[in-house]
N, C-alpha and C. Protein backbone atom coordinates (compact mmCIF):
# COMPACT_ATOMS: atom_id res chain seq x y z
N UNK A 1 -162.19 52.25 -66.74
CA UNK A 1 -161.76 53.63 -66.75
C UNK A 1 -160.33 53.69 -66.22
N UNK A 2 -160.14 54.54 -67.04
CA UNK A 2 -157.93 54.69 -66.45
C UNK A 2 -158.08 55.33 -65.33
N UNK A 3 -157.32 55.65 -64.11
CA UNK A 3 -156.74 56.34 -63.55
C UNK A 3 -156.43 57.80 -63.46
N UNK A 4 -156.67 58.15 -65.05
CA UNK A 4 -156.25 59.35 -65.11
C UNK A 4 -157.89 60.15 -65.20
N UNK A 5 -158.73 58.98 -65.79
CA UNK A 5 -159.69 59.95 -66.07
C UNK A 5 -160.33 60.05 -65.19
N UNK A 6 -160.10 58.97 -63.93
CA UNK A 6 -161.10 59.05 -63.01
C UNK A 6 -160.21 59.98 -61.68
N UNK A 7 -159.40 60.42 -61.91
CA UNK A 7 -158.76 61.87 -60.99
C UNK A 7 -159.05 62.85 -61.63
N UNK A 8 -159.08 62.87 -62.79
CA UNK A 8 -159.87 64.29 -63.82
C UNK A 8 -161.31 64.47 -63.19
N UNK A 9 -161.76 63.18 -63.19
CA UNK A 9 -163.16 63.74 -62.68
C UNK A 9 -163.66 64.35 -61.40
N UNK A 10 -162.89 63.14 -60.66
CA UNK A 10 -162.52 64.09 -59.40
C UNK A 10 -162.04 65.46 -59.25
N UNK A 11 -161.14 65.66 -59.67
CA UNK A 11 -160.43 66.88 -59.51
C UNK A 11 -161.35 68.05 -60.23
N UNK A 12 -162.30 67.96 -61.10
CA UNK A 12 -163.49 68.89 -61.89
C UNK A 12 -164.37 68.72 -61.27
N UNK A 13 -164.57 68.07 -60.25
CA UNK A 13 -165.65 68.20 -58.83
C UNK A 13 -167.22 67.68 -59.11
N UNK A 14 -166.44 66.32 -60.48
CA UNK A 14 -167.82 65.68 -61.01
C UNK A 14 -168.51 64.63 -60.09
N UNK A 15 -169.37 64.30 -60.19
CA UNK A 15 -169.92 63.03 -59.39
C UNK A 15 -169.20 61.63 -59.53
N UNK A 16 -167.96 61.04 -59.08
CA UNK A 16 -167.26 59.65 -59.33
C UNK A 16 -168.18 58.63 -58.74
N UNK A 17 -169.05 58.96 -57.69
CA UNK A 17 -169.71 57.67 -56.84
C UNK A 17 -170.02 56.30 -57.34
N UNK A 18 -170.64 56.24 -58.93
CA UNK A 18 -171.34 55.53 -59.34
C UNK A 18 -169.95 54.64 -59.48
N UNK A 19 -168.48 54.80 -60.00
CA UNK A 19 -167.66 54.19 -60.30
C UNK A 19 -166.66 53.86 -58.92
N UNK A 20 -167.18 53.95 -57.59
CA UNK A 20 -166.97 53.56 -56.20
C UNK A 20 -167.80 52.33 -55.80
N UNK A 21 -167.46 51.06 -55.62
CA UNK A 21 -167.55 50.00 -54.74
C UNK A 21 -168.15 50.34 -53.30
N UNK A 22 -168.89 50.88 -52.72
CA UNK A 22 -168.98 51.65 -51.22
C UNK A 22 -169.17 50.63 -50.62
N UNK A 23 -169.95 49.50 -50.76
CA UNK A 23 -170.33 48.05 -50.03
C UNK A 23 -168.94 47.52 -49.54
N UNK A 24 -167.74 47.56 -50.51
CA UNK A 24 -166.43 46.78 -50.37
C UNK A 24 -165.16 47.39 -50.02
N UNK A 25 -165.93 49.30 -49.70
CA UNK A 25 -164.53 49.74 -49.27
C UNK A 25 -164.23 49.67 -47.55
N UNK A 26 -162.98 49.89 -47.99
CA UNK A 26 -162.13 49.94 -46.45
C UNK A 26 -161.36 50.57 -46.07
N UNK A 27 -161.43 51.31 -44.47
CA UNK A 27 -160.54 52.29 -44.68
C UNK A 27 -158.94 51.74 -43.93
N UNK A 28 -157.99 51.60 -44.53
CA UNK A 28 -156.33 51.11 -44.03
C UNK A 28 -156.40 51.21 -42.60
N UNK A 29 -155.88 49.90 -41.86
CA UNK A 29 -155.90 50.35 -40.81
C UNK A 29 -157.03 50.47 -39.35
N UNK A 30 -158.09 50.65 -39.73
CA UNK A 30 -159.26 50.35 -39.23
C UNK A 30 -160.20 49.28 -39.17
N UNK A 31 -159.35 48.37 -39.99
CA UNK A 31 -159.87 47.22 -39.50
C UNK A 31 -159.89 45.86 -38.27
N UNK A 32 -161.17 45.66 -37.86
CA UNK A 32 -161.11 45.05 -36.69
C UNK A 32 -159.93 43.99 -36.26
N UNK A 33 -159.59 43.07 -35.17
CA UNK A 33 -158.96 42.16 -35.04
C UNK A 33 -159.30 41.62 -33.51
N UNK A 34 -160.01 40.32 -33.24
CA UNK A 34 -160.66 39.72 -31.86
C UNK A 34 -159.17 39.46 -31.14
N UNK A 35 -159.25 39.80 -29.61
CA UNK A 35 -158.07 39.59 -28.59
C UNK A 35 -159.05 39.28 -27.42
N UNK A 36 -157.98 38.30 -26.59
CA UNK A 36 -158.74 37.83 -25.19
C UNK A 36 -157.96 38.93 -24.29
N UNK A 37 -158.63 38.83 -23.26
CA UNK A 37 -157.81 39.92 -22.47
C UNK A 37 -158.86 39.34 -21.34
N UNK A 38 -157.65 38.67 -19.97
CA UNK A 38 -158.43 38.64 -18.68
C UNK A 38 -157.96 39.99 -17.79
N UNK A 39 -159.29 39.86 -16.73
CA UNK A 39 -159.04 41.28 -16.14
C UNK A 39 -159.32 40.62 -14.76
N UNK A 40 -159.29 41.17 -13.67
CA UNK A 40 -159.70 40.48 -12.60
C UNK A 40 -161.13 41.07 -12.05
N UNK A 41 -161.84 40.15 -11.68
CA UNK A 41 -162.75 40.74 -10.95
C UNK A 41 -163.35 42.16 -10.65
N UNK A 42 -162.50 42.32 -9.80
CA UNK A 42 -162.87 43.69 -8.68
C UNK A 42 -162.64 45.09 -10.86
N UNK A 43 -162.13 44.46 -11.24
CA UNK A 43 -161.91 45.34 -12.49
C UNK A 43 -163.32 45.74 -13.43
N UNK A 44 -163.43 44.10 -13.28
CA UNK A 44 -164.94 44.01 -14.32
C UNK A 44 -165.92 44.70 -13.71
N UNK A 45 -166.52 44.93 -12.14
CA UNK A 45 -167.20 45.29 -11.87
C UNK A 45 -167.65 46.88 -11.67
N UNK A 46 -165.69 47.24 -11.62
CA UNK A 46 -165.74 49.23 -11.62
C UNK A 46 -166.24 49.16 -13.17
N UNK A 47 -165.64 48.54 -14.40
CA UNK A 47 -165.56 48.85 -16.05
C UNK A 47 -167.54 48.80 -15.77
N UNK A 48 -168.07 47.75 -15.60
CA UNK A 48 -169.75 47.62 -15.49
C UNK A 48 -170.74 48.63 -15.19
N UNK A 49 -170.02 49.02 -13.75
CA UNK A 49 -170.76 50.19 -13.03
C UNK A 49 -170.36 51.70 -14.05
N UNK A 50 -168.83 51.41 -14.24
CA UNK A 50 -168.69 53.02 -15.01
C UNK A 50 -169.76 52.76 -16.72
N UNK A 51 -169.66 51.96 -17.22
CA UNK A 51 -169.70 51.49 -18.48
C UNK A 51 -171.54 51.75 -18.09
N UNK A 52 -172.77 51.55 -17.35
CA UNK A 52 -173.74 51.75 -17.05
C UNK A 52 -173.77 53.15 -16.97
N UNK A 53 -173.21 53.84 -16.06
CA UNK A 53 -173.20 55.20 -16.15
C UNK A 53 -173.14 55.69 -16.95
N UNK A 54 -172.54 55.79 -17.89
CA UNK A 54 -172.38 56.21 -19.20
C UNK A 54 -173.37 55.56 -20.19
N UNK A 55 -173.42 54.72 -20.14
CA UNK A 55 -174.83 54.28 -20.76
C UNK A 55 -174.17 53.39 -22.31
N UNK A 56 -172.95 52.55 -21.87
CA UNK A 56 -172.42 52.11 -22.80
C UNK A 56 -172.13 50.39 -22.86
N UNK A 57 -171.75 50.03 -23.33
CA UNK A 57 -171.28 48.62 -23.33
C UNK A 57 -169.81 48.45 -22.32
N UNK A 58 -169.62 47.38 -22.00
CA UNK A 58 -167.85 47.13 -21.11
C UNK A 58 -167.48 47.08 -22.50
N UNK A 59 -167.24 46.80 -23.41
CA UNK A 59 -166.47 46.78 -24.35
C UNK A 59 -166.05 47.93 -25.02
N UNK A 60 -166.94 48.75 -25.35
CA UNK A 60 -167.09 50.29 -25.41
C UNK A 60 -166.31 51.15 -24.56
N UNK A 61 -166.77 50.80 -23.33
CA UNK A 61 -165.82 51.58 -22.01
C UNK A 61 -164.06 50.89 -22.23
N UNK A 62 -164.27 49.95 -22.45
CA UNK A 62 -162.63 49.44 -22.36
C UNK A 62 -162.27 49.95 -24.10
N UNK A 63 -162.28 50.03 -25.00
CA UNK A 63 -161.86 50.93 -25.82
C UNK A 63 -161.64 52.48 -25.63
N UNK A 64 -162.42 52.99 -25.21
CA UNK A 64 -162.84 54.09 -25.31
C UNK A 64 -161.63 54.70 -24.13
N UNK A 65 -161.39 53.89 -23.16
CA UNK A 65 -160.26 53.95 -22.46
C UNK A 65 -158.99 53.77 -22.89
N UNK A 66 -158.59 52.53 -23.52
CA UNK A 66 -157.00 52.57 -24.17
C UNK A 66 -157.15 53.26 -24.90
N UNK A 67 -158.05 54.02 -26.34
CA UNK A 67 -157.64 54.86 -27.18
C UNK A 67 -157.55 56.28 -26.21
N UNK A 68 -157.76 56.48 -25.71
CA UNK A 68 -157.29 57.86 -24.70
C UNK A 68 -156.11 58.10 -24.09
N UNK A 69 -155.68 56.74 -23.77
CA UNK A 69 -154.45 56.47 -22.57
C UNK A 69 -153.14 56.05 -24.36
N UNK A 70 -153.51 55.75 -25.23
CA UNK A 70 -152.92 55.53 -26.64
C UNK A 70 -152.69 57.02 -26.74
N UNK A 71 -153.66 58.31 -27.27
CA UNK A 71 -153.36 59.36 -27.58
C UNK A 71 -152.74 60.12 -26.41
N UNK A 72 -152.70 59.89 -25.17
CA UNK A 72 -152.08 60.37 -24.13
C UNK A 72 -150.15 60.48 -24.26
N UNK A 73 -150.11 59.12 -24.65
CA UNK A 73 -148.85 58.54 -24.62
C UNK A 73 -148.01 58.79 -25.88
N UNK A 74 -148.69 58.44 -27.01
CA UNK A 74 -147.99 58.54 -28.49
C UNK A 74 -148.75 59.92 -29.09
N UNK A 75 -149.47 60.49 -28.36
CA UNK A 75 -149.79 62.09 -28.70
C UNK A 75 -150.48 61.87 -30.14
């Protein structure tokens, strides 16, 4: 299918799904990337205790923290 017909269809508010990949899409940008990062001690154990409280993972809590202190800064 061209391009054109498959924004026609879209744009006439037809059903495109069947001609969507959903297993293989991706959204720009959001994709993962593994980093080491040491922290000291006395760190791991506040991230643990807060990260329990909340009822989350340390990994979770330490994201969930730079993307805050990210939108803080670059708004």
């Amino acid at each position: 299918m061209k391009a054109e017909e498959f924004d026609k269809k879209f744009d006439d508010g037809q059903d495109i799904s069947a001609f969507l990949d959903l297993q293989n899409a991706e959204r720009p940008g959001h994709g993962s990337k593994r980093i080491n990062v040491d922290f000291p001690v006395w760190m791991i154990r506040l991230m643990d205790k807060e990260s329990k409280r909340l009822g989350v993972t340390r990994q979770s809590i330490i994201k969930i923290w730079i993307a805050e202190k990210l939108k803080e800064v670059l708004g």
